[in-house]
C-alpha atoms as a PDB file:
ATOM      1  CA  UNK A   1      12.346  47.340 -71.426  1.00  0.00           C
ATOM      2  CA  UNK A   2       9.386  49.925 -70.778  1.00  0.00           C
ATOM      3  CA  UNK A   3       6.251  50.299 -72.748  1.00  0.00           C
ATOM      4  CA  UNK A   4       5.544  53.210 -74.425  1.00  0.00           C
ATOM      5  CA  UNK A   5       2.866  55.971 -72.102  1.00  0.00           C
ATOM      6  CA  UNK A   6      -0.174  54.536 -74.148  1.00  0.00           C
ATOM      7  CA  UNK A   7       0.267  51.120 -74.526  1.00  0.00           C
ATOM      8  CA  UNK A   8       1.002  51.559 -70.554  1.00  0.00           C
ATOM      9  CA  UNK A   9      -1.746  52.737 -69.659  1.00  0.00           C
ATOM     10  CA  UNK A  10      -3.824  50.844 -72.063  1.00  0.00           C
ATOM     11  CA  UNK A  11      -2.363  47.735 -70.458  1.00  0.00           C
ATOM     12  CA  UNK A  12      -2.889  48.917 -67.130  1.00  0.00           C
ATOM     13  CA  UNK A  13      -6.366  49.574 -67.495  1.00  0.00           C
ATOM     14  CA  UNK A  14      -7.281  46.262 -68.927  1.00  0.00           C
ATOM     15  CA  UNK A  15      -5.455  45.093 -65.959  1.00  0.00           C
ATOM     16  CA  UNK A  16      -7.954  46.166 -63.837  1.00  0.00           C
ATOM     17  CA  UNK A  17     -11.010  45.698 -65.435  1.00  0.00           C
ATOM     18  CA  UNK A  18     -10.104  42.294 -65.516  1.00  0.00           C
ATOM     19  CA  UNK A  19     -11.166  41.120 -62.221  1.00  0.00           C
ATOM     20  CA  UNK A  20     -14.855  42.535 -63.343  1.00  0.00           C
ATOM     21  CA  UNK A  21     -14.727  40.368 -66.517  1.00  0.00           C
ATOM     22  CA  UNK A  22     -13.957  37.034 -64.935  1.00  0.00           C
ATOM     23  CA  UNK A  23      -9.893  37.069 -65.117  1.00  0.00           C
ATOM     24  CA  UNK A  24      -7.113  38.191 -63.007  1.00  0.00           C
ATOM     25  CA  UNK A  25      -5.156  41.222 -63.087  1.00  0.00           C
ATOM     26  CA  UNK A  26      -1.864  39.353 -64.868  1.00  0.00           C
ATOM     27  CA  UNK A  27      -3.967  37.579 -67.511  1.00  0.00           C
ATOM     28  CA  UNK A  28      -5.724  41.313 -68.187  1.00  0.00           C
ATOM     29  CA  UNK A  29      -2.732  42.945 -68.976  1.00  0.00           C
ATOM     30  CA  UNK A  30      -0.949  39.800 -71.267  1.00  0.00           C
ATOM     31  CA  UNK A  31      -4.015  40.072 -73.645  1.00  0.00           C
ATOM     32  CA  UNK A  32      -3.931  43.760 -73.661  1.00  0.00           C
ATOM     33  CA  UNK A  33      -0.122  43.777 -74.804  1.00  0.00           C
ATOM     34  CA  UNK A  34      -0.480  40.959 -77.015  1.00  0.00           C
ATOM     35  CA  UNK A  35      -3.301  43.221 -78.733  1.00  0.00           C
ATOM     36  CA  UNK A  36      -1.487  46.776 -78.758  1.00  0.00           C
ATOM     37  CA  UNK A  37       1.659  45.164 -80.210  1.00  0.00           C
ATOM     38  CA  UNK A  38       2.497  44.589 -83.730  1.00  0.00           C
ATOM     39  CA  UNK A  39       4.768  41.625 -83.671  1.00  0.00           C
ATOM     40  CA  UNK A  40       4.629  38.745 -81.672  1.00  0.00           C
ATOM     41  CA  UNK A  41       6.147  38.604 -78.801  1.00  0.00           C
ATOM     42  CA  UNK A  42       7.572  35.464 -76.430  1.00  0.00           C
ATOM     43  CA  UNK A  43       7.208  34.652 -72.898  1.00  0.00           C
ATOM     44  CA  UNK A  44      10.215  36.229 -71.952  1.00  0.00           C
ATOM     45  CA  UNK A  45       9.282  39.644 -73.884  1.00  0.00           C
ATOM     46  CA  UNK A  46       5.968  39.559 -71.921  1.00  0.00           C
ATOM     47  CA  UNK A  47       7.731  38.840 -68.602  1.00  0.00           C
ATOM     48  CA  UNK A  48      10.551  42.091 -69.451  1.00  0.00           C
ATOM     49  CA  UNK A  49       7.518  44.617 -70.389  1.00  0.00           C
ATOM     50  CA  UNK A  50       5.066  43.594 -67.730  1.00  0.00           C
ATOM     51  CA  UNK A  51       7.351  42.693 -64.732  1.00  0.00           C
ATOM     52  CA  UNK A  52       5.812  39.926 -63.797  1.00  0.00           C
ATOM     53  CA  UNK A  53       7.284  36.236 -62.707  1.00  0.00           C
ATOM     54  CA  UNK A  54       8.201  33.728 -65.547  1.00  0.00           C
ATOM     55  CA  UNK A  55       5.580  30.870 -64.336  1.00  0.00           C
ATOM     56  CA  UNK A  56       3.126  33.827 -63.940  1.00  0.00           C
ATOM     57  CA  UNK A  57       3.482  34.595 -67.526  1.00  0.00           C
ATOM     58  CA  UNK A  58       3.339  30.849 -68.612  1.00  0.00           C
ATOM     59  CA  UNK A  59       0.078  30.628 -66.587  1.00  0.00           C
ATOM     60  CA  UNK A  60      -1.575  33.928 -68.148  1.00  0.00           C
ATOM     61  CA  UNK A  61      -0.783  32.649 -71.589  1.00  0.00           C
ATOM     62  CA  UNK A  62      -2.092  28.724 -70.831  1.00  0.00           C
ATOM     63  CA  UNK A  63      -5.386  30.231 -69.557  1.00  0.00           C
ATOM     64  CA  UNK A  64      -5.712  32.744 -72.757  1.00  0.00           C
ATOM     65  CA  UNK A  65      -4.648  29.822 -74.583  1.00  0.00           C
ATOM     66  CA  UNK A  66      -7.752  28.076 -72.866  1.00  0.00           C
ATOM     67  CA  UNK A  67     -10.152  30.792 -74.067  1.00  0.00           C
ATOM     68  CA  UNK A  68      -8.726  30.568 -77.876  1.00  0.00           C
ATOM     69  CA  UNK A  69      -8.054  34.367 -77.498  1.00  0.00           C
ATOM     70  CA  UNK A  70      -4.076  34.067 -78.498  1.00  0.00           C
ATOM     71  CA  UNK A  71      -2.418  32.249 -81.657  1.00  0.00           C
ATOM     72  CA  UNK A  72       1.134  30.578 -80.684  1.00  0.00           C
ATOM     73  CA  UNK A  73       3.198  31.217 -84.020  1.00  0.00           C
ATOM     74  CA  UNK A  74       6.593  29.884 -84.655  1.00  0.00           C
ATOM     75  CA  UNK A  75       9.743  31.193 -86.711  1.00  0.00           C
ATOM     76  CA  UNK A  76      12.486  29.742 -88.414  1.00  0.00           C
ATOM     77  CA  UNK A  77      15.978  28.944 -86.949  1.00  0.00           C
ATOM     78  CA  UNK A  78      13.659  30.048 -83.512  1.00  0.00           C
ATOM     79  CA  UNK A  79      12.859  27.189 -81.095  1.00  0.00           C
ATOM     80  CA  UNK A  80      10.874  29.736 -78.835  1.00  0.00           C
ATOM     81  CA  UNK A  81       7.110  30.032 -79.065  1.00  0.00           C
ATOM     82  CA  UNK A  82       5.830  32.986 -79.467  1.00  0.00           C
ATOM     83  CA  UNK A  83       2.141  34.640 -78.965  1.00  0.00           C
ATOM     84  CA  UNK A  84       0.172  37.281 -80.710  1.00  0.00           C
ATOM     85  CA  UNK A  85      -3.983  38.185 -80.918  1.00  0.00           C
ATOM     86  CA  UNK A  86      -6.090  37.790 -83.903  1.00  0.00           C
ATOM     87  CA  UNK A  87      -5.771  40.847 -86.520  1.00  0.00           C
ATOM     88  CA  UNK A  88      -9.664  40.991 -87.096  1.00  0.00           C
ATOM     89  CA  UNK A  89     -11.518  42.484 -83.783  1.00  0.00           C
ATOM     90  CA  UNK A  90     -14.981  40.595 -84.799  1.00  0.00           C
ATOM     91  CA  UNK A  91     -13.343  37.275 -84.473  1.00  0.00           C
ATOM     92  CA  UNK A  92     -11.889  38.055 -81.456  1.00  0.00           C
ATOM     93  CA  UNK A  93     -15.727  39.389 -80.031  1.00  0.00           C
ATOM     94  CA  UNK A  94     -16.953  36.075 -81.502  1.00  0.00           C
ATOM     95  CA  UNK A  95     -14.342  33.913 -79.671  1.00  0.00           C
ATOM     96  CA  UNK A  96     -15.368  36.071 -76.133  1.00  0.00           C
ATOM     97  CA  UNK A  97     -18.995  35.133 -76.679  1.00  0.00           C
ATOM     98  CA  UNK A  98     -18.643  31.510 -77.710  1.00  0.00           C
ATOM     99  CA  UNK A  99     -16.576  30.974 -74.853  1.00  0.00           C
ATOM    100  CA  UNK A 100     -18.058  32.958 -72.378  1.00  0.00           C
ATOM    101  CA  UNK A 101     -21.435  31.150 -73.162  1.00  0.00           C
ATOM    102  CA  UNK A 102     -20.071  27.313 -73.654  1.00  0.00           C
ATOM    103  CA  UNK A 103     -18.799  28.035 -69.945  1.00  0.00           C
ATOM    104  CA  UNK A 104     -21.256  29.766 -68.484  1.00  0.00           C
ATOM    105  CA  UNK A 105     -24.493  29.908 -70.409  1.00  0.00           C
ATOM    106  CA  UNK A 106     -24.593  26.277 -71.360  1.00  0.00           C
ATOM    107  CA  UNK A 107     -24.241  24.977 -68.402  1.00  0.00           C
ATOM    108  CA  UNK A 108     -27.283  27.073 -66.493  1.00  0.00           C
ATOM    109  CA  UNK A 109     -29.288  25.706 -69.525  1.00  0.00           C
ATOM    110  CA  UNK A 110     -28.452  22.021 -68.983  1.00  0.00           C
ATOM    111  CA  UNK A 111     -29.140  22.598 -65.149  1.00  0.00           C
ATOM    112  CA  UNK A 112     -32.755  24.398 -66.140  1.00  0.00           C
ATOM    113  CA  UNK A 113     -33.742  21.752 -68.506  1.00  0.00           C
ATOM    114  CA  UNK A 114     -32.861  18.813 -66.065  1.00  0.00           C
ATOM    115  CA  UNK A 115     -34.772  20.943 -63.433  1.00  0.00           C
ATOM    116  CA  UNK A 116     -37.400  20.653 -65.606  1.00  0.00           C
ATOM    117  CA  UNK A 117     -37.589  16.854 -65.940  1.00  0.00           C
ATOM    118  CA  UNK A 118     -38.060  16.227 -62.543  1.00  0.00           C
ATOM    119  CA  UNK A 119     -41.282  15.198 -60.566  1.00  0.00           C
ATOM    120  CA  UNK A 120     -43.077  17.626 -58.177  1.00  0.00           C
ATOM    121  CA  UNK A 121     -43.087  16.850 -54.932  1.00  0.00           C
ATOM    122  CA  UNK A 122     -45.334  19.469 -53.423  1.00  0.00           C
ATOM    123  CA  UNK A 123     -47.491  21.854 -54.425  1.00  0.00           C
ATOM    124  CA  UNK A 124     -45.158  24.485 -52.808  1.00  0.00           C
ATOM    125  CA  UNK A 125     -43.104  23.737 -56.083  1.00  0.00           C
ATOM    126  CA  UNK A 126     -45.306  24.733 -58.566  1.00  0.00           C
ATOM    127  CA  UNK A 127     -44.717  28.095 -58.226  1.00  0.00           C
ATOM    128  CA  UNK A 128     -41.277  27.292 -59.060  1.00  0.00           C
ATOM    129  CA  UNK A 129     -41.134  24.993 -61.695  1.00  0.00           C
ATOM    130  CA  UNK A 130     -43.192  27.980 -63.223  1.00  0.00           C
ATOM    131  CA  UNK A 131     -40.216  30.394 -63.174  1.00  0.00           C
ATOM    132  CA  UNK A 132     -37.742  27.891 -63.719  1.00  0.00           C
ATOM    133  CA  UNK A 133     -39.803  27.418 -67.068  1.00  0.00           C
ATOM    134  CA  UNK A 134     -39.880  31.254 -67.997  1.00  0.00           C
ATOM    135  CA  UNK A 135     -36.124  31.916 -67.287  1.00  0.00           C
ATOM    136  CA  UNK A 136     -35.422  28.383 -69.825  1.00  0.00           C
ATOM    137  CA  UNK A 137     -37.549  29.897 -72.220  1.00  0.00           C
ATOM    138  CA  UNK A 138     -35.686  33.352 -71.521  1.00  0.00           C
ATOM    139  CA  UNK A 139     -32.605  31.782 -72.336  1.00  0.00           C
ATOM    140  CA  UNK A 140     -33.100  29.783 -75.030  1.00  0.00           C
ATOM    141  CA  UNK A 141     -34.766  32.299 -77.081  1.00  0.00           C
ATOM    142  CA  UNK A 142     -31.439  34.922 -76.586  1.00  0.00           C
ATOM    143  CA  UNK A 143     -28.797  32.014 -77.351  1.00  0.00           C
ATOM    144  CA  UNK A 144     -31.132  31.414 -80.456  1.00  0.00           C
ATOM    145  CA  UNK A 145     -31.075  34.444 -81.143  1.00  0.00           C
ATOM    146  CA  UNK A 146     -26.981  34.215 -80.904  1.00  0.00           C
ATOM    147  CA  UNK A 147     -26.888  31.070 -82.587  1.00  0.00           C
ATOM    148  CA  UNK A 148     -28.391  32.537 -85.613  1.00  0.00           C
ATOM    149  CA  UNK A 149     -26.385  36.162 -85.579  1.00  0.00           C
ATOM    150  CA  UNK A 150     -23.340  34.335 -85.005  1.00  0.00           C
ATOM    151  CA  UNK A 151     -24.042  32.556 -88.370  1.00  0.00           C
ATOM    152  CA  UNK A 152     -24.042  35.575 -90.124  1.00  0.00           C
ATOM    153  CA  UNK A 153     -20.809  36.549 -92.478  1.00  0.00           C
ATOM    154  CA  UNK A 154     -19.210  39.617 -90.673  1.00  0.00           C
ATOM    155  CA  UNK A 155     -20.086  42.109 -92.950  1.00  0.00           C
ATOM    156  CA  UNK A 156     -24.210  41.603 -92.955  1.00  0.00           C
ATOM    157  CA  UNK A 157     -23.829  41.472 -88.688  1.00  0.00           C
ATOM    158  CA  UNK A 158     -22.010  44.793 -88.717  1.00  0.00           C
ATOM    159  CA  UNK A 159     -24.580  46.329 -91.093  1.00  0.00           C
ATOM    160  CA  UNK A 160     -27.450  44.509 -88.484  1.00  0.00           C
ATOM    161  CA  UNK A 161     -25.720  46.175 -85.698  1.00  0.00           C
ATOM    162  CA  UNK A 162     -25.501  49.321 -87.557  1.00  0.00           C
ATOM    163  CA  UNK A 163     -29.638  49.750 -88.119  1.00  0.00           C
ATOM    164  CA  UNK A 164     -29.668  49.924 -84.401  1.00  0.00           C
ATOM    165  CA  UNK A 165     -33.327  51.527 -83.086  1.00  0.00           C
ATOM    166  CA  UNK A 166     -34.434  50.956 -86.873  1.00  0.00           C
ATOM    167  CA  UNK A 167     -35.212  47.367 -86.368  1.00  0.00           C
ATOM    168  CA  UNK A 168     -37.268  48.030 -83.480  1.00  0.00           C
ATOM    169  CA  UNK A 169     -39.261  50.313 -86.122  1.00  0.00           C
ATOM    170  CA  UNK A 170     -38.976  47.111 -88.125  1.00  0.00           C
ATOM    171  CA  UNK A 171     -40.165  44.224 -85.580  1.00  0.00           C
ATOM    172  CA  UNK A 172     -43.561  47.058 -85.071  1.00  0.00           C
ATOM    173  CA  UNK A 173     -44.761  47.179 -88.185  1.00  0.00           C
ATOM    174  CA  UNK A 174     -43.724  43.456 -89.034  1.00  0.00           C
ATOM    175  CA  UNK A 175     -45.822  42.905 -85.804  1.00  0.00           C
ATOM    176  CA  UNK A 176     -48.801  44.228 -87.423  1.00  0.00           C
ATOM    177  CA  UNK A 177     -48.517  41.985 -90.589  1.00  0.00           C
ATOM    178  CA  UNK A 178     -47.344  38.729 -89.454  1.00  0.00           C
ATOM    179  CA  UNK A 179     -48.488  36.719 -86.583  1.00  0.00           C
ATOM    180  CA  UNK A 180     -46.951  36.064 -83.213  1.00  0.00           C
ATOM    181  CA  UNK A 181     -46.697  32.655 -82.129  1.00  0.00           C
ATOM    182  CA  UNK A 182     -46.143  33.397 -78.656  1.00  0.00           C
ATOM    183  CA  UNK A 183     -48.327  36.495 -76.275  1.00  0.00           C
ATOM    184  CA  UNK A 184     -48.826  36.567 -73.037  1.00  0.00           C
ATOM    185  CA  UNK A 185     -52.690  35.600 -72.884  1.00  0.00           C
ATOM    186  CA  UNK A 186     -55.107  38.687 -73.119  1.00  0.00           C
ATOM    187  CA  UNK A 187     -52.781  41.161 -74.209  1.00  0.00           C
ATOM    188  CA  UNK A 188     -51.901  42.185 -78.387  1.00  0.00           C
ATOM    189  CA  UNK A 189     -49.155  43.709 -79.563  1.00  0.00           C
ATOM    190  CA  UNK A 190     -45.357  43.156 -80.836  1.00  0.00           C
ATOM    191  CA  UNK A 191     -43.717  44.221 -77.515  1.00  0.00           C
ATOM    192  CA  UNK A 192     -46.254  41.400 -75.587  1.00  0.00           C
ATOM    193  CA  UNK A 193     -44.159  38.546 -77.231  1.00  0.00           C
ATOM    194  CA  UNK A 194     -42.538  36.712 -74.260  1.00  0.00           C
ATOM    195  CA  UNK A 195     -40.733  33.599 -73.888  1.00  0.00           C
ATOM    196  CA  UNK A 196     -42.370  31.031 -71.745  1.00  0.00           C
ATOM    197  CA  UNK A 197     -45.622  32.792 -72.033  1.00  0.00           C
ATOM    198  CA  UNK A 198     -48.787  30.932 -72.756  1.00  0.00           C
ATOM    199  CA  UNK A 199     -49.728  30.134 -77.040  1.00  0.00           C
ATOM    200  CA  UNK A 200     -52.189  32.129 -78.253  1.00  0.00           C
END
């Protein structure tokens, strides 16, 4: 079998972005078929259309698997499983992110936090404890931030997302009216709101 020109080169694209988003070439182009096709499709589809090795293809789809990103749906008087993407692009974004940060961003947290426990030794390490504390307040403020958008029904995030610069207008005048718990000492204003910077 051959793919159609589009979904070819759509495939082969994601194919090679993958190795810039954390995933090999192999397991690129599986998701990006899975997604431009509109039935489900089993290993040995995938390994006809792509031209790849069998146990390459039941590796790519254990590691998708892995990330949540494919559903394994069965049919009747069919014994073969067969794999196909979510319909609904925001829960595959959502899926990305939570994985992407349970692997990644979590961990660095833990690691900052325990960093943070520990007893000085020298005064050399002052300095750093310092910045160790403004990149933990760094992140926890953005996966706050996460944690609440990612709370929000699809529909009211989309229409967030959709007010782009006009919440910055927002967050400035709310600035003016409500106070900020958190400035960098010495210095006003909305945009001086930092994480890991001294109460005010």
């Amino acid at each position: 079998m051959k793919l159609p020109p589009l979904q070819e080169e759509f495939v082969l694209h994601f194919g090679e972005m993958g190795s810039r988003w954390g995933i090999n070439r192999t397991v690129g182009q599986i998701y990006a078929l899975l997604f431009v096709t509109e039935r489900p499709l089993n290993a040995e589809e995938i390994t006809d259309l792509l031209g790849f090795s069998r146990s390459n293809v039941s590796m790519g789809l254990k590691e998708l698997q892995g990330w949540n990103l494919v559903r394994l749906k069965h049919f009747a008087g069919d014994r073969r499983e067969y794999f196909t993407t979510p319909s609904d692009l925001w829960e595959i974004v959502r899926t990305l992110v939570e994985e992407r940060k349970r692997r990644e961003i979590d961990p660095t947290l833990s690691k900052l936090r325990e960093l943070q426990l520990s007893d000085e030794t020298s005064t050399d390490e002052v300095y750093a404890r310092q910045r160790i504390e403004e990149l933990t307040g760094l992140i926890e403020l953005l996966t706050g931030w996460y944690n609440d958008m990612n709370r929000l029904e699809t529909e009211r995030l989309v229409q967030l997302l959709s007010l782009g610069a006009k919440v910055q207008d927002l967050v400035s005048k709310a600035g003016h009216v409500l106070p900020l718990s958190r400035r960098r000492k010495g210095q006003d204003g909305p945009d001086r709101d930092l994480p890991g910077a001294d109460k005010g």
